[in-house]
N, C-alpha and C. Protein backbone atom coordinates (compact mmCIF):
# COMPACT_ATOMS: atom_id res chain seq x y z
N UNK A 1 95.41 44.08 -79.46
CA UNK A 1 94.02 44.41 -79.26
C UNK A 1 93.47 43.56 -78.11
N UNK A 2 93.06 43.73 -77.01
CA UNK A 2 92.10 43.64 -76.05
C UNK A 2 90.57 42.80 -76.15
N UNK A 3 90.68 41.70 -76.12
CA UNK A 3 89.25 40.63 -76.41
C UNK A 3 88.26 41.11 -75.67
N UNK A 4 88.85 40.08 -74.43
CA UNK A 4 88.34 40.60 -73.04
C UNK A 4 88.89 40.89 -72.05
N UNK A 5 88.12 41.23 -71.20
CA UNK A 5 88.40 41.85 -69.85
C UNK A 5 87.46 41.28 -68.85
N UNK A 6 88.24 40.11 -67.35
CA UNK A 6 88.00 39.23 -66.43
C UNK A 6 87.96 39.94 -65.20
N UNK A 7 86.95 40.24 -64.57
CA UNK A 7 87.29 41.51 -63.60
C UNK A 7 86.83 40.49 -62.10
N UNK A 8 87.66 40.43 -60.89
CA UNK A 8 87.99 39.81 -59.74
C UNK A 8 85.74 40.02 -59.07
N UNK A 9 85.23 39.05 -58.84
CA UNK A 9 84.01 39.75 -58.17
C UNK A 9 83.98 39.65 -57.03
N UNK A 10 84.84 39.38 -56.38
CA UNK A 10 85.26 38.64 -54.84
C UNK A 10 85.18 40.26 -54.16
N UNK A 11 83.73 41.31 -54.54
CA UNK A 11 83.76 42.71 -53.80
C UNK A 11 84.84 43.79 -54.44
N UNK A 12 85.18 43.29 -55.64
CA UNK A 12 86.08 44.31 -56.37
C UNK A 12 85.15 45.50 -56.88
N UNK A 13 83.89 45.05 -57.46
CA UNK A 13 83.39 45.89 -57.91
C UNK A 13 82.08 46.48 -57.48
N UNK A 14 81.36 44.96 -56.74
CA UNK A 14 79.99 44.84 -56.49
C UNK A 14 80.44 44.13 -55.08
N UNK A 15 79.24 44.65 -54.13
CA UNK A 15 79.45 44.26 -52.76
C UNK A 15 78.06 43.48 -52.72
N UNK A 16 78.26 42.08 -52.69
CA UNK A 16 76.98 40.89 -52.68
C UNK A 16 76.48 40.75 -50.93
N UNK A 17 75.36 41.47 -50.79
CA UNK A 17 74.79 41.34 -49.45
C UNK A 17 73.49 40.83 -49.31
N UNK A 18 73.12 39.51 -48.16
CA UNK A 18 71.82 39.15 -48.20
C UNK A 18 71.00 40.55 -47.55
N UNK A 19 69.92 40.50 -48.18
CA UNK A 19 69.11 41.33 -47.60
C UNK A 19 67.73 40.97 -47.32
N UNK A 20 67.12 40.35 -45.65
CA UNK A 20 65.79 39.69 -45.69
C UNK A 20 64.72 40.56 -45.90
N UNK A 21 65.04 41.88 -45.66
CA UNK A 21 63.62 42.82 -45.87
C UNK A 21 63.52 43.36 -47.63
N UNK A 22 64.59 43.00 -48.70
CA UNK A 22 64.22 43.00 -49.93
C UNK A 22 63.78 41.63 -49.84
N UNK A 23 63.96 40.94 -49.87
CA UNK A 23 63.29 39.75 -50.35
C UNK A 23 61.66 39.52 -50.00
N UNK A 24 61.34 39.63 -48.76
CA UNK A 24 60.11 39.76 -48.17
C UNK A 24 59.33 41.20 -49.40
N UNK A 25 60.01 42.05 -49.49
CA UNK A 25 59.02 43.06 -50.69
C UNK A 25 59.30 42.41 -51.72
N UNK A 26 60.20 41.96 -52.20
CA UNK A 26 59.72 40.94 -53.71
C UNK A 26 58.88 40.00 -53.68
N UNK A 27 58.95 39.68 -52.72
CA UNK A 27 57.72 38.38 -52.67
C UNK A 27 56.40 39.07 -52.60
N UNK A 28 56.11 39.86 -51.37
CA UNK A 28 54.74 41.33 -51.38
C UNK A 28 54.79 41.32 -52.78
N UNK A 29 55.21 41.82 -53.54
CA UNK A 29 55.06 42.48 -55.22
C UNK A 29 54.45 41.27 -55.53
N UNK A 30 55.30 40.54 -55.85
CA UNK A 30 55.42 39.14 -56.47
C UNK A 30 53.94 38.48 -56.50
N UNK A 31 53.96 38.40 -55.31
CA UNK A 31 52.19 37.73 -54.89
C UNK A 31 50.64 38.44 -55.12
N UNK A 32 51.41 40.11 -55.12
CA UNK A 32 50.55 40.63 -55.50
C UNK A 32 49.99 40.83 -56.63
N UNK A 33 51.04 40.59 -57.52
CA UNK A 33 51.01 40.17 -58.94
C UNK A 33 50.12 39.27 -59.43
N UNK A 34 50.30 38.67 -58.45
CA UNK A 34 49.53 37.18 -58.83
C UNK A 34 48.15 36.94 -58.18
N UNK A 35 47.62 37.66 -57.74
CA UNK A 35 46.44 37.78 -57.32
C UNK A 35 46.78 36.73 -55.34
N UNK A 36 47.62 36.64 -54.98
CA UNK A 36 47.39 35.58 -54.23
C UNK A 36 47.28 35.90 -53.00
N UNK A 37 46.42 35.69 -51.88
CA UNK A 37 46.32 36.17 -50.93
C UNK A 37 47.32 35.63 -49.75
N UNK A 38 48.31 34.98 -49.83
CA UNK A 38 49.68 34.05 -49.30
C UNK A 38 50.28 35.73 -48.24
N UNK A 39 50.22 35.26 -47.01
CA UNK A 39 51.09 36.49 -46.78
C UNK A 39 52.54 36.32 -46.69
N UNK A 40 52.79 37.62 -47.32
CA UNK A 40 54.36 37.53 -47.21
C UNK A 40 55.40 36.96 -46.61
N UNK A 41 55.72 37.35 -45.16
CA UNK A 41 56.30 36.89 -44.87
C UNK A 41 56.42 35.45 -44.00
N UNK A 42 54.92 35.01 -44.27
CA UNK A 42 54.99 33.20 -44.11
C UNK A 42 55.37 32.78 -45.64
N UNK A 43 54.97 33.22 -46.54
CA UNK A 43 55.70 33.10 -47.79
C UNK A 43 57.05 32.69 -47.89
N UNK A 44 57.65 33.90 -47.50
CA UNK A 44 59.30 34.27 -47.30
C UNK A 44 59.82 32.76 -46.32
N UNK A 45 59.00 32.80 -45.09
CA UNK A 45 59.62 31.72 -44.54
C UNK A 45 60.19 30.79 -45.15
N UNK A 46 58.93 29.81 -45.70
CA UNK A 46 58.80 28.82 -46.32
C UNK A 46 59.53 28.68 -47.85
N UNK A 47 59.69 30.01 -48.47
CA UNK A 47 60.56 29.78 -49.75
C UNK A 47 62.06 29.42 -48.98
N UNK A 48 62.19 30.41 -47.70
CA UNK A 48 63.49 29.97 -47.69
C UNK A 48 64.37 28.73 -47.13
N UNK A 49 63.06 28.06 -46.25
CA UNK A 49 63.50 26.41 -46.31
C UNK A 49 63.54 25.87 -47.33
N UNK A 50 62.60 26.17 -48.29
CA UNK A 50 62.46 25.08 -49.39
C UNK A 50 63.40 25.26 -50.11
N UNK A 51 63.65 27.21 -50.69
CA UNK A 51 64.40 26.98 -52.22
C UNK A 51 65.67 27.10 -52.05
N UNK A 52 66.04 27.89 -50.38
CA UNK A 52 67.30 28.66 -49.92
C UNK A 52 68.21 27.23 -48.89
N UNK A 53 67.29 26.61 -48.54
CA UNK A 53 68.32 25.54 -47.32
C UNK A 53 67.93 24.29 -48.45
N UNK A 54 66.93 24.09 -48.72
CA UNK A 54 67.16 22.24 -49.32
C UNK A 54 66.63 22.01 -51.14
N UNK A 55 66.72 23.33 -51.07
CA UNK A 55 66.83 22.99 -53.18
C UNK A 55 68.51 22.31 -53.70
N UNK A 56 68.13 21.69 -54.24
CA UNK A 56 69.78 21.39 -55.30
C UNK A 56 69.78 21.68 -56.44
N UNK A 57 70.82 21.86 -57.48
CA UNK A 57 71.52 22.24 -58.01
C UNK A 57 70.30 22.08 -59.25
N UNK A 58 70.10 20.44 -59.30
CA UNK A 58 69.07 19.56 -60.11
C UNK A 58 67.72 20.00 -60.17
N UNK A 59 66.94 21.04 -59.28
CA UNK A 59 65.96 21.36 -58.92
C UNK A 59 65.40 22.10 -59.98
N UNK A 60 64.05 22.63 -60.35
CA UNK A 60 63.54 23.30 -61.19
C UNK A 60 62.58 24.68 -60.32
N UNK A 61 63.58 25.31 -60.64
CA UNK A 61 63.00 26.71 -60.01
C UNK A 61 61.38 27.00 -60.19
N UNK A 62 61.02 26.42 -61.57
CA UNK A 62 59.30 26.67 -61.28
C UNK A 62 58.78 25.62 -60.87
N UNK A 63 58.80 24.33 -60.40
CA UNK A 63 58.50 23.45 -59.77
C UNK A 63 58.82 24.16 -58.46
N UNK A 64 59.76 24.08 -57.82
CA UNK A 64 60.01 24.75 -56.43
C UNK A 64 58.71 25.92 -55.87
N UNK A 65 58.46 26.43 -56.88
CA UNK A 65 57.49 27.77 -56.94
C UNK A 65 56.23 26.92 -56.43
N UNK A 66 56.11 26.16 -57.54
CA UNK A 66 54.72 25.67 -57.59
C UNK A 66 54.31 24.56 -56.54
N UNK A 67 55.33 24.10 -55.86
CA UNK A 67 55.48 23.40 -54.41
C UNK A 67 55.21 24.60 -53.56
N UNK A 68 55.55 25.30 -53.93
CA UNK A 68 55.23 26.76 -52.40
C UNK A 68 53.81 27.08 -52.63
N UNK A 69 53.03 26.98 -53.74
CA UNK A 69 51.74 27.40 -53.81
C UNK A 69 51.59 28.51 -54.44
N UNK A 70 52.57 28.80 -55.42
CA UNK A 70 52.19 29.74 -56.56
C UNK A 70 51.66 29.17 -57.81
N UNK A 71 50.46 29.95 -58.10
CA UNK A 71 49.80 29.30 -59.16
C UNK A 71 50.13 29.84 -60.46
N UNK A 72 50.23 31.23 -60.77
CA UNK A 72 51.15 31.56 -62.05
C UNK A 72 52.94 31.71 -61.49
N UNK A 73 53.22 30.89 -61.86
CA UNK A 73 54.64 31.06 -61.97
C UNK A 73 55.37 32.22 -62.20
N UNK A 74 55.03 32.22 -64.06
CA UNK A 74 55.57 33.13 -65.02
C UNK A 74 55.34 34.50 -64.47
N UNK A 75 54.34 34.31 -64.01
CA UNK A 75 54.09 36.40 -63.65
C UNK A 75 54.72 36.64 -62.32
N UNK A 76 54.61 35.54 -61.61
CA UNK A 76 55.11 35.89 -60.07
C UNK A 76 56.49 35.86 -60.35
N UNK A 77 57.60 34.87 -61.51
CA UNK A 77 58.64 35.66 -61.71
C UNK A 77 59.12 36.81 -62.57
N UNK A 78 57.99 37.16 -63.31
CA UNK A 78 58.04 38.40 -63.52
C UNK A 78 58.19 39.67 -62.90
């Protein structure tokens, strides 16, 4: 009988691609969510120095947030 099954993700199944113009509309949503008038893509900039080039491992993703100037967290990662 068969437990599990370990499947290769190195593009076997799923092809992992950055994409900057989804991210820039998650953040649009995101902010809009949140009432915040932050535009997007100075948004986008700045998350991606902060959370994408110099976050570590140790970091707290809603602290990181709340260093960028999001004031509800929870809904903006909603």
């Amino acid at each position: 009988m068969i437990e599990a099954v370990l499947f290769d993700w190195v593009d076997t199944l799923v092809q992992f691609t950055w994409d900057d113009e989804l991210l820039e509309e998650a953040h649009r949503v995101a902010l809009a969510a949140t009432g915040s008038a932050d535009e997007p893509a100075s948004f986008t900039s700045r998350y991606r120095r902060l959370v994408l080039e110099n976050a570590t491992p140790g970091d707290d993703y809603r602290d990181l947030l709340r260093a960028l100037g999001v004031a509800d967290v929870d809904r903006f990662i909603d």
